[in-house]
C-alpha atoms as a PDB file:
ATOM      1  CA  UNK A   1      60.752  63.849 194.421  1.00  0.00           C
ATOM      2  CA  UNK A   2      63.841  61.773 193.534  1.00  0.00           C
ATOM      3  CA  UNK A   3      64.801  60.519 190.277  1.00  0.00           C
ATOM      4  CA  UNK A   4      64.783  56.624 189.784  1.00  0.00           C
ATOM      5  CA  UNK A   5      67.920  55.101 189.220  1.00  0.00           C
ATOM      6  CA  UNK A   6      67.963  52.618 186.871  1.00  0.00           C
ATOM      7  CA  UNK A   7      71.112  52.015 186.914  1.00  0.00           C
ATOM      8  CA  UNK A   8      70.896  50.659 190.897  1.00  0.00           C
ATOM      9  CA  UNK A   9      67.405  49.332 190.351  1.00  0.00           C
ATOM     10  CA  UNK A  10      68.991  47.199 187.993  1.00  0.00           C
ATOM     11  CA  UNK A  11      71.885  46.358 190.076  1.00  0.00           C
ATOM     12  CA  UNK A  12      69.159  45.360 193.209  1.00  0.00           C
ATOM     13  CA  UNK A  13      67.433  43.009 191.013  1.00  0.00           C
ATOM     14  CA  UNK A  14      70.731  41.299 190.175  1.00  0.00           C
ATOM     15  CA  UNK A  15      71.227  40.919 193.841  1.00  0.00           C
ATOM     16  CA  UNK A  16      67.487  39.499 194.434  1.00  0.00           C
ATOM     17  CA  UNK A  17      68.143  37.021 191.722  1.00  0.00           C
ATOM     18  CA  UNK A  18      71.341  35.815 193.649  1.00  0.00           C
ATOM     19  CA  UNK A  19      69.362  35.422 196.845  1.00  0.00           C
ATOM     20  CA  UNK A  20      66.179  33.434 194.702  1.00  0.00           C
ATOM     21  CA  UNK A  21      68.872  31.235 193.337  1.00  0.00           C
ATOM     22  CA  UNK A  22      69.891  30.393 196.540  1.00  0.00           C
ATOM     23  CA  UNK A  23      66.488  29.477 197.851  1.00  0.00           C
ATOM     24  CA  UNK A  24      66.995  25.812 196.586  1.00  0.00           C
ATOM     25  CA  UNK A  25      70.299  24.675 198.628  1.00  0.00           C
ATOM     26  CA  UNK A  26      69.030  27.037 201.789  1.00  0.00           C
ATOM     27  CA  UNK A  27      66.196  25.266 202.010  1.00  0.00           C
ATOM     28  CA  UNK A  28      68.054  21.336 201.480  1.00  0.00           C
ATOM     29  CA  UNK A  29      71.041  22.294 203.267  1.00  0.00           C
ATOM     30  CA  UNK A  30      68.911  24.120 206.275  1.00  0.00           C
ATOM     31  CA  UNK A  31      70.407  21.961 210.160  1.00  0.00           C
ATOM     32  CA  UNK A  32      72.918  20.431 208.196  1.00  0.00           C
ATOM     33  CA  UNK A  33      77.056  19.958 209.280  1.00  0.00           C
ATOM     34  CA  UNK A  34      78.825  21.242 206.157  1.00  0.00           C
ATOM     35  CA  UNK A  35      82.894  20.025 207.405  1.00  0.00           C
ATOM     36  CA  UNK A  36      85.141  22.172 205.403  1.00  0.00           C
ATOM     37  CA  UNK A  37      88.802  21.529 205.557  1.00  0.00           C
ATOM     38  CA  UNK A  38      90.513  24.910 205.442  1.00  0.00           C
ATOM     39  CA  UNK A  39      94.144  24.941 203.850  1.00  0.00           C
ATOM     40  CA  UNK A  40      96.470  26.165 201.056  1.00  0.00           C
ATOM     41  CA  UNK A  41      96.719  29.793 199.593  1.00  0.00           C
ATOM     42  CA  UNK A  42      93.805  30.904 201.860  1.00  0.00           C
ATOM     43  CA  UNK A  43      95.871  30.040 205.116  1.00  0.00           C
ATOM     44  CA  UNK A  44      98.348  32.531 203.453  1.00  0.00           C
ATOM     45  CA  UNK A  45      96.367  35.553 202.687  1.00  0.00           C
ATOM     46  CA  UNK A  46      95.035  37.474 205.135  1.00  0.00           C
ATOM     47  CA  UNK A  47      92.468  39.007 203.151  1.00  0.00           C
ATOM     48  CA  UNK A  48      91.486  35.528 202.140  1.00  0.00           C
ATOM     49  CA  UNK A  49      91.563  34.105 205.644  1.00  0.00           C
ATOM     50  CA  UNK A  50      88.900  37.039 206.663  1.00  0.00           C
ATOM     51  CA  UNK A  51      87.041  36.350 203.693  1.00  0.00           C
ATOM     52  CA  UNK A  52      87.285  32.449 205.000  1.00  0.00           C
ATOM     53  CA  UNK A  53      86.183  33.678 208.582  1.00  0.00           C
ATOM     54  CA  UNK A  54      83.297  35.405 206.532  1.00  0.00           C
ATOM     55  CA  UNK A  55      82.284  32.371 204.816  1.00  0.00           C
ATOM     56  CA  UNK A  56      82.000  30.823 207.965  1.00  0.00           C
ATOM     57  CA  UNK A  57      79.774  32.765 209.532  1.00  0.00           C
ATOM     58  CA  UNK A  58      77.211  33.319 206.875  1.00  0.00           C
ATOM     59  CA  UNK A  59      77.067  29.497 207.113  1.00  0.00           C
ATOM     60  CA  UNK A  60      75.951  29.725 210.593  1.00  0.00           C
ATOM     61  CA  UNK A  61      73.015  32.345 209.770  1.00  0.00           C
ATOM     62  CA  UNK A  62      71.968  30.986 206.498  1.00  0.00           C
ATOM     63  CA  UNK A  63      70.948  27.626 209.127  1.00  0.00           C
ATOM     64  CA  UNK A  64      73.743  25.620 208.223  1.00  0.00           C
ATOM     65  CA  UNK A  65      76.166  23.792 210.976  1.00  0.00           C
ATOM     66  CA  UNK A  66      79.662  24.262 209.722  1.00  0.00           C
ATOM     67  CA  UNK A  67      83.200  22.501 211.094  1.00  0.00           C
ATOM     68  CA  UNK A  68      86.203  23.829 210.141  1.00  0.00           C
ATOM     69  CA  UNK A  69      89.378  21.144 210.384  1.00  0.00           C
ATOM     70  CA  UNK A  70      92.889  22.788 209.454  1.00  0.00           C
ATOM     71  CA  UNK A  71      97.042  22.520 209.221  1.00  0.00           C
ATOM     72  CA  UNK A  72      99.181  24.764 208.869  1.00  0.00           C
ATOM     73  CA  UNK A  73     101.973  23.533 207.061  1.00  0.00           C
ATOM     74  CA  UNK A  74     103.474  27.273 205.671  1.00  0.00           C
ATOM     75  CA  UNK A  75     103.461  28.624 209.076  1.00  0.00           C
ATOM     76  CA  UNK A  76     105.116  25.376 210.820  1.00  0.00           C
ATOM     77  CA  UNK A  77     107.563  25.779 207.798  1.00  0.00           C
ATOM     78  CA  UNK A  78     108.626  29.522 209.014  1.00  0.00           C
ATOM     79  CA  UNK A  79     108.302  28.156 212.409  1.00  0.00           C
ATOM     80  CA  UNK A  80     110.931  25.706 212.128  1.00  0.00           C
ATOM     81  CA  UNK A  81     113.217  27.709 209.635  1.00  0.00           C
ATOM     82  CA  UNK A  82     112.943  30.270 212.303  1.00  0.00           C
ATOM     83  CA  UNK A  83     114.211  28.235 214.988  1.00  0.00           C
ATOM     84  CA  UNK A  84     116.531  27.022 212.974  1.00  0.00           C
ATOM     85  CA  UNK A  85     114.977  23.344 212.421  1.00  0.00           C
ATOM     86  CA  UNK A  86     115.367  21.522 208.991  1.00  0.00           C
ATOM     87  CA  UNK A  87     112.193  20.630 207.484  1.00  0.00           C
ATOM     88  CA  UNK A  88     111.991  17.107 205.678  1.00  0.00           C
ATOM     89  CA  UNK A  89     109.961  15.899 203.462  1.00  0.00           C
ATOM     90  CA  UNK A  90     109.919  12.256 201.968  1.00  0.00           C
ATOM     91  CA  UNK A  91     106.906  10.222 200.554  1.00  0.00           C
ATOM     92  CA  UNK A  92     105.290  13.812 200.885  1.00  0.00           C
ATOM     93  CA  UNK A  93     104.833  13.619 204.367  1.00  0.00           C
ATOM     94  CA  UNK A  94     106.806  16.178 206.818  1.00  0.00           C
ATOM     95  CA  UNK A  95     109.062  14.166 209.283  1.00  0.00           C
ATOM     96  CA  UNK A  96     108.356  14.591 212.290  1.00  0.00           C
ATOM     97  CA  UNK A  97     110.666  14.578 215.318  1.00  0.00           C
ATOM     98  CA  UNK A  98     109.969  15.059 218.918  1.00  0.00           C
ATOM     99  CA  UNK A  99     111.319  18.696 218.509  1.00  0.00           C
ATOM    100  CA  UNK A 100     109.892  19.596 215.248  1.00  0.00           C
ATOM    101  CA  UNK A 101     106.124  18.118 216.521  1.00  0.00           C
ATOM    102  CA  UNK A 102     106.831  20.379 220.246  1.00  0.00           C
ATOM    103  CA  UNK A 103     106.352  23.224 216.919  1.00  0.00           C
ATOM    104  CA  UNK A 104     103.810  21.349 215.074  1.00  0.00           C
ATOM    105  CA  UNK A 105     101.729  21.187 218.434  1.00  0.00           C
ATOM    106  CA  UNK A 106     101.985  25.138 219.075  1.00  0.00           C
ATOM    107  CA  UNK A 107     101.538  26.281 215.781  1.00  0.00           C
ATOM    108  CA  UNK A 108      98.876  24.367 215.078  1.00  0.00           C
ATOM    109  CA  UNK A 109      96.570  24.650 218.439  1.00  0.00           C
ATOM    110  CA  UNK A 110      97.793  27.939 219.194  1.00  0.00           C
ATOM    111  CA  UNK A 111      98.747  30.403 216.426  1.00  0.00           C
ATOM    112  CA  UNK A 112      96.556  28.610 213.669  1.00  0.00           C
ATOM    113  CA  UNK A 113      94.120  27.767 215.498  1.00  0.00           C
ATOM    114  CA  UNK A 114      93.615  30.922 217.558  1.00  0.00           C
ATOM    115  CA  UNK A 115      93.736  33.284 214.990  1.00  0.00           C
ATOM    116  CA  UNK A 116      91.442  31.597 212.828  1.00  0.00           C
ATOM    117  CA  UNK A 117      88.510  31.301 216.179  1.00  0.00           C
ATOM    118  CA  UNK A 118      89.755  35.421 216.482  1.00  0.00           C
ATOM    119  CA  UNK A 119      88.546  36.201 213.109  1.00  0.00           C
ATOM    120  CA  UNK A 120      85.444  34.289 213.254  1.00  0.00           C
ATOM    121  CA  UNK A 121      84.238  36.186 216.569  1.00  0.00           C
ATOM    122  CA  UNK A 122      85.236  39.225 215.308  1.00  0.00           C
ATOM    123  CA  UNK A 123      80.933  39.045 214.108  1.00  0.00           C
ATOM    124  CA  UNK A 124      79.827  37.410 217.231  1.00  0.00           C
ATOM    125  CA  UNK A 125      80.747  34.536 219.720  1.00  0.00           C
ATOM    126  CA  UNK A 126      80.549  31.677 217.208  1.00  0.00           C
ATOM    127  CA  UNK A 127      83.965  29.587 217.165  1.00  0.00           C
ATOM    128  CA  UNK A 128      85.461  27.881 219.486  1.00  0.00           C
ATOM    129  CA  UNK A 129      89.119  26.178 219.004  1.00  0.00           C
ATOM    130  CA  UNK A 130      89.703  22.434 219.779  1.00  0.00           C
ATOM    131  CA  UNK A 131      92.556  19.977 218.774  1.00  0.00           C
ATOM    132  CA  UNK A 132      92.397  16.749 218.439  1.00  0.00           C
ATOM    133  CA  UNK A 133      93.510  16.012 221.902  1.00  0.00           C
ATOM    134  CA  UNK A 134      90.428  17.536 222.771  1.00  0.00           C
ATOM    135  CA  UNK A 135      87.495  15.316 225.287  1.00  0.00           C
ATOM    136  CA  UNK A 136      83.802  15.564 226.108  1.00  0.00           C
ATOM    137  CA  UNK A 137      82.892  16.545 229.326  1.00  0.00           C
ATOM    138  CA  UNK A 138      80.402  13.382 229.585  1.00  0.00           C
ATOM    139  CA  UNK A 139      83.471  11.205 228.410  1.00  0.00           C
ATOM    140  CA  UNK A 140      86.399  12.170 229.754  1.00  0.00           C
ATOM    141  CA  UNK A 141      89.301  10.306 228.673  1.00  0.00           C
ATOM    142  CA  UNK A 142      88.279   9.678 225.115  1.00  0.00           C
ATOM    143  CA  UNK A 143      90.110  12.008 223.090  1.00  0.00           C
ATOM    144  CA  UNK A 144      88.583  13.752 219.809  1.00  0.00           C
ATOM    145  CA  UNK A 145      90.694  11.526 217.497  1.00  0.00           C
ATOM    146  CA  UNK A 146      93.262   8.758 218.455  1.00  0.00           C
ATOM    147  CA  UNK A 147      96.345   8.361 216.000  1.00  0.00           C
ATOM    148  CA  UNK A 148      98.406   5.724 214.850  1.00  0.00           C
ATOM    149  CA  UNK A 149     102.058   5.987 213.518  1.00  0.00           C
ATOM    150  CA  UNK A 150     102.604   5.290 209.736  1.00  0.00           C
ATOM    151  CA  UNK A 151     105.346   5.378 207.557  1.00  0.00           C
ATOM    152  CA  UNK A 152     105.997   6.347 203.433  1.00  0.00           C
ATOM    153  CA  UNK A 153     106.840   4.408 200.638  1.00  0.00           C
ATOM    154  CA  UNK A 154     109.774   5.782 198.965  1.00  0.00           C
ATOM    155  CA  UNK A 155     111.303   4.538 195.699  1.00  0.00           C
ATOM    156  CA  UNK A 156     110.013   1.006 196.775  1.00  0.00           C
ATOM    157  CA  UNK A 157     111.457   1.202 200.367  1.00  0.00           C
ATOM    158  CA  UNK A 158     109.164   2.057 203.618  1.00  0.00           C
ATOM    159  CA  UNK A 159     111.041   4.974 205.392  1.00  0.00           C
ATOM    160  CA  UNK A 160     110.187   6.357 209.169  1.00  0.00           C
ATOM    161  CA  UNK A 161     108.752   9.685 209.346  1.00  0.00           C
ATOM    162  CA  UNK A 162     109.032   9.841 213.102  1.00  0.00           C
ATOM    163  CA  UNK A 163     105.891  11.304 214.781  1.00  0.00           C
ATOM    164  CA  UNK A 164     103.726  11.428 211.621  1.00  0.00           C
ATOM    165  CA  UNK A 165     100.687   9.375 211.771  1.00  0.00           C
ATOM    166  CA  UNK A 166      96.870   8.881 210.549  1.00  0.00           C
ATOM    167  CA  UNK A 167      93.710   9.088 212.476  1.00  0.00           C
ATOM    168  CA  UNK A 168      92.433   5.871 213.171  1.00  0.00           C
ATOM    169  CA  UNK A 169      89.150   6.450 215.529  1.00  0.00           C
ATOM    170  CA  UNK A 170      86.954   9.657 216.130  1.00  0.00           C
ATOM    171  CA  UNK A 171      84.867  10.687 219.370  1.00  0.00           C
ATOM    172  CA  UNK A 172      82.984  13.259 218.259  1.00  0.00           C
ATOM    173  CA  UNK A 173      81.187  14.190 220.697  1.00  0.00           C
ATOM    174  CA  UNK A 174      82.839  17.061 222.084  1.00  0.00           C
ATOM    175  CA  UNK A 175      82.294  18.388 218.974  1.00  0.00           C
ATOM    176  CA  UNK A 176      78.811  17.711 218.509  1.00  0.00           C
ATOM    177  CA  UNK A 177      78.149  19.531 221.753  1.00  0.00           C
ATOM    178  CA  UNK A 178      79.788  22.701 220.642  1.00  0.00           C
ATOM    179  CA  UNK A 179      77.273  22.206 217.592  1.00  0.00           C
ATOM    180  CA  UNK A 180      74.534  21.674 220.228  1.00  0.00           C
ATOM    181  CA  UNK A 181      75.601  25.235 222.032  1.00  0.00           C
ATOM    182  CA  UNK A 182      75.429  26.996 218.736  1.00  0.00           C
ATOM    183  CA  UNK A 183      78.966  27.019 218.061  1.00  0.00           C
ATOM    184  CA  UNK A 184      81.691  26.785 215.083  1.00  0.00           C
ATOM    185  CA  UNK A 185      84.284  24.073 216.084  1.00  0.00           C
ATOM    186  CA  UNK A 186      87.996  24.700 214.752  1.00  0.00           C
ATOM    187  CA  UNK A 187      89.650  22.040 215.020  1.00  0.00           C
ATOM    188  CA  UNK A 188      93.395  21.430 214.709  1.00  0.00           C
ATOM    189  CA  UNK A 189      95.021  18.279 213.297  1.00  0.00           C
ATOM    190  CA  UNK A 190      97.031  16.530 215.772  1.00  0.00           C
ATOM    191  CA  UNK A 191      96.133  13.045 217.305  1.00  0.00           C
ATOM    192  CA  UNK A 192      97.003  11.557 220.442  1.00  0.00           C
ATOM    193  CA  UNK A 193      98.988   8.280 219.645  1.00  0.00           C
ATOM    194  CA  UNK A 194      97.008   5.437 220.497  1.00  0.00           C
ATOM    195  CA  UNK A 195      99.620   2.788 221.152  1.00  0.00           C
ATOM    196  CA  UNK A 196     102.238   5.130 222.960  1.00  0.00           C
ATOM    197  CA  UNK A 197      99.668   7.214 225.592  1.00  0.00           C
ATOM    198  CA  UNK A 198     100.910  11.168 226.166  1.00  0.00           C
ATOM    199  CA  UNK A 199     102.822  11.474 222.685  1.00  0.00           C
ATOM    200  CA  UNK A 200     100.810  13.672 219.920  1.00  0.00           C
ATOM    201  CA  UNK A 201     101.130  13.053 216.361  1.00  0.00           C
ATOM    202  CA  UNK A 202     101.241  15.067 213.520  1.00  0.00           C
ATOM    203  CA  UNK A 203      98.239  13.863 211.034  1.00  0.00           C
ATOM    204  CA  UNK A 204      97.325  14.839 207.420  1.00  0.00           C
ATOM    205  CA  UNK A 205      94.854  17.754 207.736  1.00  0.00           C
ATOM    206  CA  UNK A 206      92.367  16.218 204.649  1.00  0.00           C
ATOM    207  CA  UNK A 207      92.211  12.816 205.935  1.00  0.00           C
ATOM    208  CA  UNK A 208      91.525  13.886 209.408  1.00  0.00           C
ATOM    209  CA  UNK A 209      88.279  15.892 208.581  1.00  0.00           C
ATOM    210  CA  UNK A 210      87.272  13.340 206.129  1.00  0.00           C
ATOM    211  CA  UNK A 211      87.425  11.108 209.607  1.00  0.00           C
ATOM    212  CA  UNK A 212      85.335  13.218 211.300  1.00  0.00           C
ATOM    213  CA  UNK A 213      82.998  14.269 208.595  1.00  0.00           C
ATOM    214  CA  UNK A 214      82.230  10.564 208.419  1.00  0.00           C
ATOM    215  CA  UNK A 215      81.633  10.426 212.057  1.00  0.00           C
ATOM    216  CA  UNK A 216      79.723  13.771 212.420  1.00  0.00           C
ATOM    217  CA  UNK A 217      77.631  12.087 209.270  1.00  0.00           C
ATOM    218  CA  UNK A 218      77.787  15.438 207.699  1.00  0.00           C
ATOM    219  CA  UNK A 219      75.770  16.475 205.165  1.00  0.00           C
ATOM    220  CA  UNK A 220      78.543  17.735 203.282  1.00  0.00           C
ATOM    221  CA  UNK A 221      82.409  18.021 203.238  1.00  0.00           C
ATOM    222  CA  UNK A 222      84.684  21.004 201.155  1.00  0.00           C
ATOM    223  CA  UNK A 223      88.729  20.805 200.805  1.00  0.00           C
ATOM    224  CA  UNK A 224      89.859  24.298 200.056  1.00  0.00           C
ATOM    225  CA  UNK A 225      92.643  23.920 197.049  1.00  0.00           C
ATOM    226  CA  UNK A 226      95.218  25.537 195.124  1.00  0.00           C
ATOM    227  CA  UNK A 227      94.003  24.605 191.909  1.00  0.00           C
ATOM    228  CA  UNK A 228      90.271  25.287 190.037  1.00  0.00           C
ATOM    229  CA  UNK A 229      89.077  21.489 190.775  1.00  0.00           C
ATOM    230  CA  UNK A 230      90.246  17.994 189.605  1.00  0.00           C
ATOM    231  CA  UNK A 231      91.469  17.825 185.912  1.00  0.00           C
ATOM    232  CA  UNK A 232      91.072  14.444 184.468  1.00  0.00           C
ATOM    233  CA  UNK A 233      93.705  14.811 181.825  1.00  0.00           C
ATOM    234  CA  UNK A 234      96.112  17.482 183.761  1.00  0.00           C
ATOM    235  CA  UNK A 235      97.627  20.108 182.349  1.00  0.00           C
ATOM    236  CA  UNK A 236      94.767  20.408 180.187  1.00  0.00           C
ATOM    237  CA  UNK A 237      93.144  22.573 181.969  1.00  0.00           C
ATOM    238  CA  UNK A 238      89.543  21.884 179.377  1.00  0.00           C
ATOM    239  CA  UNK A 239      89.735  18.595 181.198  1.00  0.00           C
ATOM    240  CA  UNK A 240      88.194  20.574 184.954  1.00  0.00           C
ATOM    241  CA  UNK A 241      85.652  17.864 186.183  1.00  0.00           C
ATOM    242  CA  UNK A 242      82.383  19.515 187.838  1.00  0.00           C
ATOM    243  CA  UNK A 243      81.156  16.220 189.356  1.00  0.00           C
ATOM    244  CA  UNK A 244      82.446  12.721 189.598  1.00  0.00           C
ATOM    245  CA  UNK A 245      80.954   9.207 190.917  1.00  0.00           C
ATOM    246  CA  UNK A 246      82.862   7.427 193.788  1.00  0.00           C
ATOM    247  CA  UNK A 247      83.194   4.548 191.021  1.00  0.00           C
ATOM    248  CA  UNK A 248      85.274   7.030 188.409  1.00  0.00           C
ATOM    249  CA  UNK A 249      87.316   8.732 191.291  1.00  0.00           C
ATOM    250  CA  UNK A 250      88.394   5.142 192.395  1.00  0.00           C
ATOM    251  CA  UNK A 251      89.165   4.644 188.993  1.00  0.00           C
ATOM    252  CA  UNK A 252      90.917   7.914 188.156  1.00  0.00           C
ATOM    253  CA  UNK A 253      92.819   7.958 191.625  1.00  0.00           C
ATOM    254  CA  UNK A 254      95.862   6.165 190.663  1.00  0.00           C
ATOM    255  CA  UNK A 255      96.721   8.777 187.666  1.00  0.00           C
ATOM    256  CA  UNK A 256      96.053  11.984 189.574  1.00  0.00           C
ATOM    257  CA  UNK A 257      99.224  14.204 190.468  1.00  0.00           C
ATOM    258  CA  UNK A 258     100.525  13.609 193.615  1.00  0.00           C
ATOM    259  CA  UNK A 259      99.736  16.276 195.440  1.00  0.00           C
ATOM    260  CA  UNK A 260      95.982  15.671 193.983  1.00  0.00           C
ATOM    261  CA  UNK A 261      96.095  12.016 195.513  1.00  0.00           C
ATOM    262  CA  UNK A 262      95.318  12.710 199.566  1.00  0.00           C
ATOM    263  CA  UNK A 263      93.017  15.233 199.042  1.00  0.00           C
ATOM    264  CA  UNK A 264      90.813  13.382 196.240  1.00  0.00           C
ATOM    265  CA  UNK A 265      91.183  10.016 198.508  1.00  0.00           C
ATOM    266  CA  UNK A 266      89.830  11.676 201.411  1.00  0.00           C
ATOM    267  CA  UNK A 267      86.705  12.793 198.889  1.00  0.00           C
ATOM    268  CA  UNK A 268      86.809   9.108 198.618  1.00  0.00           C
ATOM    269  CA  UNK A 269      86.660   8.198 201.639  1.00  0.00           C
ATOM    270  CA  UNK A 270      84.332  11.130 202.824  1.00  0.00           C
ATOM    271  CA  UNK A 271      81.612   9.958 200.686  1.00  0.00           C
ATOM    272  CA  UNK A 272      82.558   5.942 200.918  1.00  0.00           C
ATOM    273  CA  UNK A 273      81.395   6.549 204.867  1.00  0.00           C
ATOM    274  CA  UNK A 274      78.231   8.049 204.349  1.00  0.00           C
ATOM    275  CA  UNK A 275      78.493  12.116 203.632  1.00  0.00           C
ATOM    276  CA  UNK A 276      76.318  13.249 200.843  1.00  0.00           C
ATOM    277  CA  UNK A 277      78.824  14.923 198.748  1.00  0.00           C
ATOM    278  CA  UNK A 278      81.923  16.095 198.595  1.00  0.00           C
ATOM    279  CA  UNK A 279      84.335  18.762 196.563  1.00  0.00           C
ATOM    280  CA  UNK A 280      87.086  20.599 196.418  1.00  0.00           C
ATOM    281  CA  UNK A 281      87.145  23.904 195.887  1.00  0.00           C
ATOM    282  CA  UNK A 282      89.524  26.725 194.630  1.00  0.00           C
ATOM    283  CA  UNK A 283      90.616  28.471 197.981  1.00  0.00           C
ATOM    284  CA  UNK A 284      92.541  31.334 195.925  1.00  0.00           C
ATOM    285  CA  UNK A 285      89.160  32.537 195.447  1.00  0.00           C
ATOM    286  CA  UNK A 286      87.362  34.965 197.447  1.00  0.00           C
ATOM    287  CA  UNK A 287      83.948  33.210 199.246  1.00  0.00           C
ATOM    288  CA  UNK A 288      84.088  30.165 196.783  1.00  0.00           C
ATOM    289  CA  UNK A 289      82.866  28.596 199.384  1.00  0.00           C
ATOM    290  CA  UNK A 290      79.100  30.476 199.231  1.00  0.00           C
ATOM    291  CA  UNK A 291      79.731  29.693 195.535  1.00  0.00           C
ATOM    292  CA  UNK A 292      79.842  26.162 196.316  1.00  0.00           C
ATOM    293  CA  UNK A 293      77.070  25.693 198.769  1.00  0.00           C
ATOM    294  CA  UNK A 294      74.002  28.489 197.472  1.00  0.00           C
ATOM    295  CA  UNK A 295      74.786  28.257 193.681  1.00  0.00           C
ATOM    296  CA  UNK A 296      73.100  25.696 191.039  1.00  0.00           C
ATOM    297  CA  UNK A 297      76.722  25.672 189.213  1.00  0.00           C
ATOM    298  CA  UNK A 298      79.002  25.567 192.204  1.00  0.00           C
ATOM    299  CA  UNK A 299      82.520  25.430 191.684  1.00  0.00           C
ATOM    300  CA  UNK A 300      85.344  23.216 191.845  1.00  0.00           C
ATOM    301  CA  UNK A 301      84.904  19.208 191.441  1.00  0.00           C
ATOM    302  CA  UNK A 302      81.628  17.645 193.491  1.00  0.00           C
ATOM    303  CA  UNK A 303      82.395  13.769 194.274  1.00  0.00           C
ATOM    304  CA  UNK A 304      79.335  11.885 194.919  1.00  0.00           C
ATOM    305  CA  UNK A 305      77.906   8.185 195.833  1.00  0.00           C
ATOM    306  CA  UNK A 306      77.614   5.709 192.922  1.00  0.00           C
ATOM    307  CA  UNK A 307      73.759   5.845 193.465  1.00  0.00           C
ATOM    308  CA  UNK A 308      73.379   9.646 193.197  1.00  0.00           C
END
């Protein structure tokens, strides 16, 4: 006869308490399309890009439908510097030329892209990779997203930024059929320009799955970070906000840090166009993700409609 083991009895009811707490969000979040923009340290790390891959999956058997939407703006950096290709920055936007976005383009849809759909299939045939090039079979033609050219304000001044632009009109559809065939869609972030047909353009990662979590009308939409959340009063890092209105992030907005700005105004814009909620999320961490989506506390800063 053996002994009982406290000790790991103990430990299994932790675990059983984890799964109970979870009951609550399997159960609302069960058929929904969770859109998670995937970026920052954890498109770095290895370990944390498997752990992202992970994530992913136990999505897609705990019932949810998830998207992933991503850049890659350290590996076009190493990219370039390889190649021996300066990389500019003004207004906080890359500037693009034709030869830097011929990098952009293969980074992005090929190296990115690829080895992110690898790691997810490593535990089955889930992902599949798309850009944003990418068309529907039943509407061919109609790309994924169109883009439009835009420029920066700098020091008062608008300044080109060559082939950098902003997504301006989604077809999802191509999308929602991978859905429909079980699938997780990766999708890069490049646009095809809609005013100059057969040029690409290189478009802000956060805004462009904000796009097509609004046209997806997803349930729910995550930006993976470098920092714990949104800090109303930053450095003060006692100031970490769990959950904000629409109404106080439109208010707050214009006194974030710049870097904070795009990500927290495509929250904005996320949940202005219909998604349930939105958040970012610490991407340093390992599966903050799960923590996000099957926890009562979550993690991170949760932006939500004025009427929630």
């Amino acid at each position: 006869m053996m002994a009982l083991d406290t000790a790991a009895t103990a430990d299994a009811i932790a675990k059983a308490s984890v799964l109970i707490e979870a009951l609550p969000w399997l159960k609302r979040y069960h058929g929904a399309i969770a859109v998670v923009k995937f970026g920052g340290n954890a498109m770095v790390s290895e370990e944390l890009t498997r752990a992202f891959a992970e994530d992913m999956v136990f999505l897609r058997h705990a019932g949810l439908k998830p998207v992933v939407v991503h850049g890659g703006g350290p590996q076009i950096s190493a990219r370039l510097a390889e190649l021996g290709i300066e990389s500019e920055f003004r207004g906080g936007y890359r500037v693009t030329t034709p030869e830097a976005m011929a990098v952009v383009r293969d980074v992005l849809t090929q190296d990115v892209n690829g080895h992110l759909v690898d790691l997810i299939n490593e535990h089955g045939d889930f992902a599949a990779g798309f850009s944003g090039e990418a068309v529907a079979t039943a509407t061919p033609g109609t790309p994924l997203f169109t883009g439009a050219r835009r420029g920066a304000v700098v020091d008062g001044e608008t300044v080109d930024l060559g082939l950098v632009g902003d997504v301006v009109s989604v077809a999802p559809q191509v999308v929602l059929d991978a859905i429909d065939a079980g699938l997780i869609p990766v999708v890069s972030s490049i646009a095809p320009d809609g005013d100059q047909p057969g040029q690409v353009l290189n478009v802000n990662a956060d805004s462009a799955a904000s796009a097509l979590a609004v046209a997806l009308n997803a349930d729910k939409f995550l930006i993976l970070t470098d920092v714990a959340g949104l800090y109303s009063d930053w450095p003060d890092r006692n100031s970490l906000v769990s959950v904000i209105t629409s109404a106080e992030l439109r208010d707050l907005l214009p006194t974030l840090e710049s870097g904070m700005i795009p990500k927290m105004t495509a929250c904005l814009e996320a949940v202005d166009g219909g998604v349930r909620n939105a958040a970012i999320i610490d991407g340093r961490l390992e599966h903050s993700i799960l923590l996000e989506v099957f926890t009562q506390q979550g993690i991170g800063t949760q932006i939500v409609g004025e009427d929630s």
